[in-house]
N, C-alpha and C. Protein backbone atom coordinates (compact mmCIF):
# COMPACT_ATOMS: atom_id res chain seq x y z
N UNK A 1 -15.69 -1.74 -22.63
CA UNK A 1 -15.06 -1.69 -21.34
C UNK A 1 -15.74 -0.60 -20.54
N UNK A 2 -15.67 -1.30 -19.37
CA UNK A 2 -16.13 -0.19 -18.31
C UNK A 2 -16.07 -0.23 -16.86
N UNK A 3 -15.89 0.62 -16.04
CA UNK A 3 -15.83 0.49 -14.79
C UNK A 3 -17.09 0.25 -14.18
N UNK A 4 -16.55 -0.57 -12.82
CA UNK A 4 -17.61 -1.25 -12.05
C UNK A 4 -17.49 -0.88 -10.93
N UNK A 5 -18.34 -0.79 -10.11
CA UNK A 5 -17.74 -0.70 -8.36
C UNK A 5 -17.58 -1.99 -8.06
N UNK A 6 -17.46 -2.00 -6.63
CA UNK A 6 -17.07 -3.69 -6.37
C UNK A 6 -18.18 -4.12 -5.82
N UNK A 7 -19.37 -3.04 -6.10
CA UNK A 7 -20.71 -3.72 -5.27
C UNK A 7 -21.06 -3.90 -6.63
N UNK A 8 -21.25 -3.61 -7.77
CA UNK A 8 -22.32 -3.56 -8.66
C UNK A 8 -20.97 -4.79 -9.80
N UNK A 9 -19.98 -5.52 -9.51
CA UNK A 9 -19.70 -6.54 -10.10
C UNK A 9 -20.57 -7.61 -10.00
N UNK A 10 -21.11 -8.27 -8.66
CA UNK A 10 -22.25 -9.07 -7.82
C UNK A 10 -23.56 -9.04 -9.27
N UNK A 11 -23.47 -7.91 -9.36
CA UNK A 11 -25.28 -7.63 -10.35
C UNK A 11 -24.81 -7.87 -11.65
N UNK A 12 -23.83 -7.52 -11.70
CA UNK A 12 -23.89 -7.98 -13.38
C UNK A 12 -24.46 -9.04 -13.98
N UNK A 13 -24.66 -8.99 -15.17
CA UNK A 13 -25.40 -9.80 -16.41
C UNK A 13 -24.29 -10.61 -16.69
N UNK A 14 -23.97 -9.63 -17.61
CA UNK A 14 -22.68 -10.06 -18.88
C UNK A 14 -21.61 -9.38 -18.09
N UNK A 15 -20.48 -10.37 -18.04
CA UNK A 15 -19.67 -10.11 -17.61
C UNK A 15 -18.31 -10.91 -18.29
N UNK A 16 -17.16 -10.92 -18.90
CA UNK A 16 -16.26 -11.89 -19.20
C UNK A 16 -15.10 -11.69 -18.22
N UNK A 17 -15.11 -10.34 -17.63
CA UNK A 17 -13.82 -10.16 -17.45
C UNK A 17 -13.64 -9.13 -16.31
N UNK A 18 -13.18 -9.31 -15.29
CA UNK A 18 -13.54 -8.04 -14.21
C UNK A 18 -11.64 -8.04 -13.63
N UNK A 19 -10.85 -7.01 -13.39
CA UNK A 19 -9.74 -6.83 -13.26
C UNK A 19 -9.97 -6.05 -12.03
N UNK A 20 -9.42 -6.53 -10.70
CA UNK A 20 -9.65 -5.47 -9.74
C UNK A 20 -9.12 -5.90 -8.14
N UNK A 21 -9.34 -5.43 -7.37
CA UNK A 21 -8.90 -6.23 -6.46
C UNK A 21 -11.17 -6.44 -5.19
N UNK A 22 -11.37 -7.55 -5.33
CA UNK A 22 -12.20 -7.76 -5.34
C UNK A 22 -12.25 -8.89 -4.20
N UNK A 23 -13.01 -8.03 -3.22
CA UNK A 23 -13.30 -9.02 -1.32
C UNK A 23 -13.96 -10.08 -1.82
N UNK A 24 -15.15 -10.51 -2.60
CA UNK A 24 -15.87 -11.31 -3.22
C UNK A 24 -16.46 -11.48 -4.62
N UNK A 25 -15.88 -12.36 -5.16
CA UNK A 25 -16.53 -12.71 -6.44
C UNK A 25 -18.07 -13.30 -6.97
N UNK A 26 -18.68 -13.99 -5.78
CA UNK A 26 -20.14 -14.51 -6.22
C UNK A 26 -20.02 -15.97 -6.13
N UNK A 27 -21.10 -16.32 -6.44
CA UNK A 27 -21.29 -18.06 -7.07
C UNK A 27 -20.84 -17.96 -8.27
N UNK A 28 -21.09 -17.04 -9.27
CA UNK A 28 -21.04 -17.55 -10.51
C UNK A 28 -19.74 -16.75 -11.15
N UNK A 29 -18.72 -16.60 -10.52
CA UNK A 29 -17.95 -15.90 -10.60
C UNK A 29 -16.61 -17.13 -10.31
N UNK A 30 -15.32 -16.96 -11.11
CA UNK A 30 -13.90 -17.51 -10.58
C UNK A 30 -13.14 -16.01 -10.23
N UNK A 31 -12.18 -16.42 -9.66
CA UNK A 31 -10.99 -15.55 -8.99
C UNK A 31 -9.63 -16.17 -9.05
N UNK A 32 -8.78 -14.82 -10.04
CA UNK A 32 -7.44 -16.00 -10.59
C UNK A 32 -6.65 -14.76 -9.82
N UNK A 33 -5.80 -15.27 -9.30
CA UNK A 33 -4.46 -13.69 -8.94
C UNK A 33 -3.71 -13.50 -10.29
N UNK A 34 -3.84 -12.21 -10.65
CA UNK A 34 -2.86 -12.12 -11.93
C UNK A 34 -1.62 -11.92 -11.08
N UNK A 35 -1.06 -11.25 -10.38
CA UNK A 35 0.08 -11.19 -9.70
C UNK A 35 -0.07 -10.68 -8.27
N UNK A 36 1.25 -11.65 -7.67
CA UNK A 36 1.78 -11.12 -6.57
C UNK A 36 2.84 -10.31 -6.05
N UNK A 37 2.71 -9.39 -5.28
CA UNK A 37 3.49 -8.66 -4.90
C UNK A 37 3.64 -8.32 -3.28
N UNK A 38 5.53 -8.43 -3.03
CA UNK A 38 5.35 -7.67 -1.50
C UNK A 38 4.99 -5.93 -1.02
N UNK A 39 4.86 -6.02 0.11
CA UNK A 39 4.92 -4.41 0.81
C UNK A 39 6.16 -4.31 1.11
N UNK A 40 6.66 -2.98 0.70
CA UNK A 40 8.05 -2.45 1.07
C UNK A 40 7.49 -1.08 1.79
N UNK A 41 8.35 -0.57 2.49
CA UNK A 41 8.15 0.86 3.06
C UNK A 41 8.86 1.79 2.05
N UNK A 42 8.50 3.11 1.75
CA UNK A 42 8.86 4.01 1.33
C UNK A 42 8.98 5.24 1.93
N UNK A 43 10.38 5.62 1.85
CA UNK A 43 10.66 7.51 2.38
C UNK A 43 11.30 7.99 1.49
N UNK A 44 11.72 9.58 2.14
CA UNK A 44 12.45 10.18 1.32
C UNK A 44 13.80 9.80 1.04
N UNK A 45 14.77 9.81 0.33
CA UNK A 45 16.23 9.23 0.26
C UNK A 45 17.00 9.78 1.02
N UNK A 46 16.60 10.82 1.92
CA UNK A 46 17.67 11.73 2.94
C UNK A 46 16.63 11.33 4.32
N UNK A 47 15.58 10.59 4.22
CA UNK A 47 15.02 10.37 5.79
C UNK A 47 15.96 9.34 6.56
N UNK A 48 15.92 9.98 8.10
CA UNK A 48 16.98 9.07 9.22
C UNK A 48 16.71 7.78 8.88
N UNK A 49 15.50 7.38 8.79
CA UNK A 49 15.27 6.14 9.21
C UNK A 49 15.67 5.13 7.47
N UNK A 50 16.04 5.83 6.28
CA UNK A 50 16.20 5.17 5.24
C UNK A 50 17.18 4.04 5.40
N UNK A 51 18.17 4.20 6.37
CA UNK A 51 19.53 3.39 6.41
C UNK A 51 19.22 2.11 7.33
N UNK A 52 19.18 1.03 7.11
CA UNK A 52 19.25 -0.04 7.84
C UNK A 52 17.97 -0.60 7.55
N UNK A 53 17.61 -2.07 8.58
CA UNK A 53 16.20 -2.45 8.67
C UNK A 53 15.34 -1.32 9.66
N UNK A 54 14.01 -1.81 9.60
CA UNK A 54 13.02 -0.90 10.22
C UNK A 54 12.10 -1.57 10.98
N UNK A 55 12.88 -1.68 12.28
CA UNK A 55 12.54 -2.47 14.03
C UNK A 55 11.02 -2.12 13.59
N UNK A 56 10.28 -2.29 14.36
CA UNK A 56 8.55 -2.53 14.69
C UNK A 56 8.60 -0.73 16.00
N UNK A 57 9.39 -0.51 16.70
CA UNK A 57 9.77 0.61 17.18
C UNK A 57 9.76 1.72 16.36
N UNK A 58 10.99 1.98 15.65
CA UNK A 58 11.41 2.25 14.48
C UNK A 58 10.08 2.72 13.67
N UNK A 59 9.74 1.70 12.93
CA UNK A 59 8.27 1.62 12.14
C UNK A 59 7.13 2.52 12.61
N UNK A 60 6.80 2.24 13.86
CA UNK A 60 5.80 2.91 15.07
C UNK A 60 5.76 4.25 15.27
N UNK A 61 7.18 4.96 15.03
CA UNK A 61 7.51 5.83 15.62
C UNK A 61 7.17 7.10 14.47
N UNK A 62 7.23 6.62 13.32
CA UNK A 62 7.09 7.04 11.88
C UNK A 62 6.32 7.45 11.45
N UNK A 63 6.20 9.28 11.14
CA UNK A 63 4.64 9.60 10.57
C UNK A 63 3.98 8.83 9.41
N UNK A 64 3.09 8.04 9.42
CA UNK A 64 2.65 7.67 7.86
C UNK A 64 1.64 8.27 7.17
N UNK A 65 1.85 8.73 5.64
CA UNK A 65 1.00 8.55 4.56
C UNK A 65 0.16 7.17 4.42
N UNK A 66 -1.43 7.37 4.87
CA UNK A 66 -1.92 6.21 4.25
C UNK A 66 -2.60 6.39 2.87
N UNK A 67 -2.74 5.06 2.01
CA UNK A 67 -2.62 5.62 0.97
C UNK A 67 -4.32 5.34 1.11
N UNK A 68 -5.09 6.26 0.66
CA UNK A 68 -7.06 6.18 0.66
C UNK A 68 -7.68 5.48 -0.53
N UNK A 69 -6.66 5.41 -1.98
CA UNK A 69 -7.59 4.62 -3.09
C UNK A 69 -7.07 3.97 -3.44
N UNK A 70 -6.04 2.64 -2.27
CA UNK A 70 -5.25 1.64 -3.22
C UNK A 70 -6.21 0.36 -3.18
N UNK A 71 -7.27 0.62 -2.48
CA UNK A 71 -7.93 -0.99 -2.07
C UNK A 71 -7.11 -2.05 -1.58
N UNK A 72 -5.36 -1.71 -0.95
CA UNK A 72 -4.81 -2.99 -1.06
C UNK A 72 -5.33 -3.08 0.26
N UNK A 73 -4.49 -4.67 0.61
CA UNK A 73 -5.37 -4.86 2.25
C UNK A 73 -3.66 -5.38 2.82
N UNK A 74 -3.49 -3.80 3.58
CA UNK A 74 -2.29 -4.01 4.50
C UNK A 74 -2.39 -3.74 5.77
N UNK A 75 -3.64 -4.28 6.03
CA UNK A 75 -4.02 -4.41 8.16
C UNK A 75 -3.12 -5.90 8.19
N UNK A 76 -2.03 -6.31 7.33
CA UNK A 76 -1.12 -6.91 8.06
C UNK A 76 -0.18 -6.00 8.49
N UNK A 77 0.15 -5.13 8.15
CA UNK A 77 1.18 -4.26 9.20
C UNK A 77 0.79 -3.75 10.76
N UNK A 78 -0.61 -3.08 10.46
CA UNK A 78 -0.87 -2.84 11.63
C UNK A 78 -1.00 -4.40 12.59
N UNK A 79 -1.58 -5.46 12.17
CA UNK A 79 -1.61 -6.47 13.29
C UNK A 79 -0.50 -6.72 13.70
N UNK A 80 1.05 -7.14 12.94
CA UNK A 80 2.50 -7.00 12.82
C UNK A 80 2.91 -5.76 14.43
N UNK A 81 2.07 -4.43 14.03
CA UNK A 81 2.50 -3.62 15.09
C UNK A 81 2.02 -3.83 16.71
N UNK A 82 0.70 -4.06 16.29
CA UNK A 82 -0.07 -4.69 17.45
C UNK A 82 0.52 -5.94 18.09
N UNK A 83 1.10 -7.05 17.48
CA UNK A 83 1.51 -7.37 18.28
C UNK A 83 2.92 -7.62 19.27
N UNK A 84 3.51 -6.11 18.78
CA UNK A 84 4.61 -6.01 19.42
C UNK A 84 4.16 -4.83 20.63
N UNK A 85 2.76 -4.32 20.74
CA UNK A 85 2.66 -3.50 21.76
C UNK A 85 2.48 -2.17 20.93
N UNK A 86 2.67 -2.27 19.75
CA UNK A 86 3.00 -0.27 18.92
C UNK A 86 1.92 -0.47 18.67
N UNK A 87 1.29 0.78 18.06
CA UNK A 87 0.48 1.26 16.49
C UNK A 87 1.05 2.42 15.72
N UNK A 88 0.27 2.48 14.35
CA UNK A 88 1.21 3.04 13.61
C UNK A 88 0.69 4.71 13.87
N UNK A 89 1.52 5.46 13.35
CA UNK A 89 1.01 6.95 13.36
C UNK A 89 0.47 7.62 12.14
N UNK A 90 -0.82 7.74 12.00
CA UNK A 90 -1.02 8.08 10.78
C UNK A 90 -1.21 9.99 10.43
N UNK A 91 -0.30 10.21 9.58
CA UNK A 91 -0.11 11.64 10.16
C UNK A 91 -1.07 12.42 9.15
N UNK A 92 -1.47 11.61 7.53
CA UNK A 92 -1.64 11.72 6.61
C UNK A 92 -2.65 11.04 5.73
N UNK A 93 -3.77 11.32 4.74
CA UNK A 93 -4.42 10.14 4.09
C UNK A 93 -4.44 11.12 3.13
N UNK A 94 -4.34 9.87 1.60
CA UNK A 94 -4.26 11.08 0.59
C UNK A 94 -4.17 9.80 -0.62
N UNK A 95 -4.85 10.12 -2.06
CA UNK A 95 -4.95 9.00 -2.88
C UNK A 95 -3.76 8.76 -3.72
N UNK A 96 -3.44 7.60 -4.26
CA UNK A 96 -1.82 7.71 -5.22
C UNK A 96 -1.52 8.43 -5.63
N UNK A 97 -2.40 9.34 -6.31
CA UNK A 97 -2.06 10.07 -7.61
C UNK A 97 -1.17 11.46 -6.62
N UNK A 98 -1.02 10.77 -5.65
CA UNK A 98 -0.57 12.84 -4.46
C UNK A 98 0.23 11.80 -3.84
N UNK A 99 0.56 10.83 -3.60
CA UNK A 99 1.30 10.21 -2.75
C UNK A 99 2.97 10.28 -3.40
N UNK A 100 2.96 9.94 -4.77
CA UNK A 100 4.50 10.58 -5.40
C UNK A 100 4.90 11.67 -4.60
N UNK A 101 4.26 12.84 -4.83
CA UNK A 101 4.51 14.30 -4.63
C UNK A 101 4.88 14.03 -3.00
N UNK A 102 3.96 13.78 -2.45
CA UNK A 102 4.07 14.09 -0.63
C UNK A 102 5.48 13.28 -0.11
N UNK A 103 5.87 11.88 -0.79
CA UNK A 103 7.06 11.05 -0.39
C UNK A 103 7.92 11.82 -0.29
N UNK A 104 8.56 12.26 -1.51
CA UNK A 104 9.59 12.96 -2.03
C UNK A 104 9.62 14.48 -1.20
N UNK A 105 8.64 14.55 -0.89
CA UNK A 105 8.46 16.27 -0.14
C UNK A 105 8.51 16.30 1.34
N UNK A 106 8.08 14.79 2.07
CA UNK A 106 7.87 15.23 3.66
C UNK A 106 9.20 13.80 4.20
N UNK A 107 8.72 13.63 5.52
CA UNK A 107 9.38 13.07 6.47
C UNK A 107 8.82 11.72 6.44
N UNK A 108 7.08 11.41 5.55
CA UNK A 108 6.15 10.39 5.91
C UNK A 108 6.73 9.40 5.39
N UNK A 109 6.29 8.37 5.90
CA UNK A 109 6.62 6.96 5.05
C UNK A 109 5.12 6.28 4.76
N UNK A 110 4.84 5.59 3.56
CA UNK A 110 4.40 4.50 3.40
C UNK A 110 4.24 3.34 3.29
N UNK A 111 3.52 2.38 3.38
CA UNK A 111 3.56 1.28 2.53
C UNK A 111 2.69 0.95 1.04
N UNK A 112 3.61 0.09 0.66
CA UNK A 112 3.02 0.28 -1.29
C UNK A 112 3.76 -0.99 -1.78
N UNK A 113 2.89 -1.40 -2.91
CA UNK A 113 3.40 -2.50 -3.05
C UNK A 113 4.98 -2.65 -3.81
N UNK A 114 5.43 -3.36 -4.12
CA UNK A 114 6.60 -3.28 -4.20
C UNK A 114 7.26 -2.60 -5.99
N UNK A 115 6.08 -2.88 -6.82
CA UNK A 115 6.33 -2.83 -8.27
C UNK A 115 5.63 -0.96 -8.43
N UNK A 116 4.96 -0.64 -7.16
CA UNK A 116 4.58 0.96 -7.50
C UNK A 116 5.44 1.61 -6.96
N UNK A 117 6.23 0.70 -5.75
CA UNK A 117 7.49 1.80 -5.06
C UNK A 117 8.97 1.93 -6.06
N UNK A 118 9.05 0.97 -6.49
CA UNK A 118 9.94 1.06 -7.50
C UNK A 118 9.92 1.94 -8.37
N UNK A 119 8.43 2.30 -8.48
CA UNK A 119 8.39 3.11 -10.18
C UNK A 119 8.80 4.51 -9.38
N UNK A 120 8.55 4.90 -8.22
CA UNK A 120 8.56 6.17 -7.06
C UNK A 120 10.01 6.53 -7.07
N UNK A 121 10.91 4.79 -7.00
CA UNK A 121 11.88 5.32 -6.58
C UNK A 121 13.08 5.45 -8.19
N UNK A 122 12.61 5.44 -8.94
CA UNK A 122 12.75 5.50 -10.24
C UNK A 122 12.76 6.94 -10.51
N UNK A 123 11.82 7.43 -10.05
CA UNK A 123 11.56 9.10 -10.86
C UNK A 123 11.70 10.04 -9.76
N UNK A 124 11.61 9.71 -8.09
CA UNK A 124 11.75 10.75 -7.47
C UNK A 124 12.58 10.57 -6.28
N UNK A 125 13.07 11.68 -5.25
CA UNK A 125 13.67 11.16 -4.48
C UNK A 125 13.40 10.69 -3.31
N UNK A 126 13.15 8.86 -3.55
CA UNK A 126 12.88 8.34 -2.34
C UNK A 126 13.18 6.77 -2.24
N UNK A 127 13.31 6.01 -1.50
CA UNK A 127 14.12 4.60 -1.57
C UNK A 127 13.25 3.64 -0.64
N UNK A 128 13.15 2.44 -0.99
CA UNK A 128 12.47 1.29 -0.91
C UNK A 128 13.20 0.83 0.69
N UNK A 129 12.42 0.89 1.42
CA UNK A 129 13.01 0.12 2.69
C UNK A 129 12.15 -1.17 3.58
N UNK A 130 12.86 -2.73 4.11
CA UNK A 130 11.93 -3.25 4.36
C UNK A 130 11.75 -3.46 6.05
N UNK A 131 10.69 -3.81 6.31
CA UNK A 131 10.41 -3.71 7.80
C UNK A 131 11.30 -5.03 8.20
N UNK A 132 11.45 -4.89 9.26
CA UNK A 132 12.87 -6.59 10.38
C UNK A 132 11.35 -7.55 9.88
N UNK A 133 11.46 -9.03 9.76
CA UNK A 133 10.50 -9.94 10.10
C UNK A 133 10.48 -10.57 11.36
């Protein structure tokens, strides 16, 4: 076993098995989803905005933590904001492994997928909230 970047999967030889989240696989390559998951927002359990849904206003108005090494692809929120007229505020960028710590400690919110916010809101203090559709 070994790590790959997502440029140097393309070059490989031997390959059986690549786990990752990956823009392109190749010609000689398949692509199976092992799982799906939604985006939930995450704050602290005492932030204003924890109680209720979370308007596109609301949302906008909200310092965010973005998260810098999840590779996920959530420029559906921002288009979501865009086209109500908002964008988001990004107050913060910082990789998972600091994003526990900062939830539980500031005012920021994120987005994360739904099975890592859980584990967040499991061990620290902060609660799963979802945006209005």
């Amino acid at each position: 076993m070994r790590a790959l970047s997502r440029t140097s999967v393309h070059s490989v030889r031997e390959l059986d098995l690549a786990i990752g989240s990956l823009d392109r696989v190749g010609e000689r390559f398949t692509c199976t989803p092992l799982l799906e998951d939604e985006f939930v927002m995450v704050l602290h359990s005492r932030h204003p905005a924890s109680c209720g849904a979370l308007s596109a206003k609301v949302l906008a108005a909200l310092p965010h933590l973005d998260i810098s090494s999840s590779g996920e692809h959530t420029d559906f929120r921002d288009a979501w904001l865009t086209e109500q007229g908002l964008a988001r505020r990004i107050a913060l960028r910082a990789p998972y492994l600091s994003a526990r710590a900062i939830l539980s400690r500031s005012d920021l919110a994120a987005t994360l997928s739904r099975r890592i916010a859980q584990e967040f809101v499991r061990t620290d203090r902060t609660t799963l909230n979802y945006p209005e559709k």
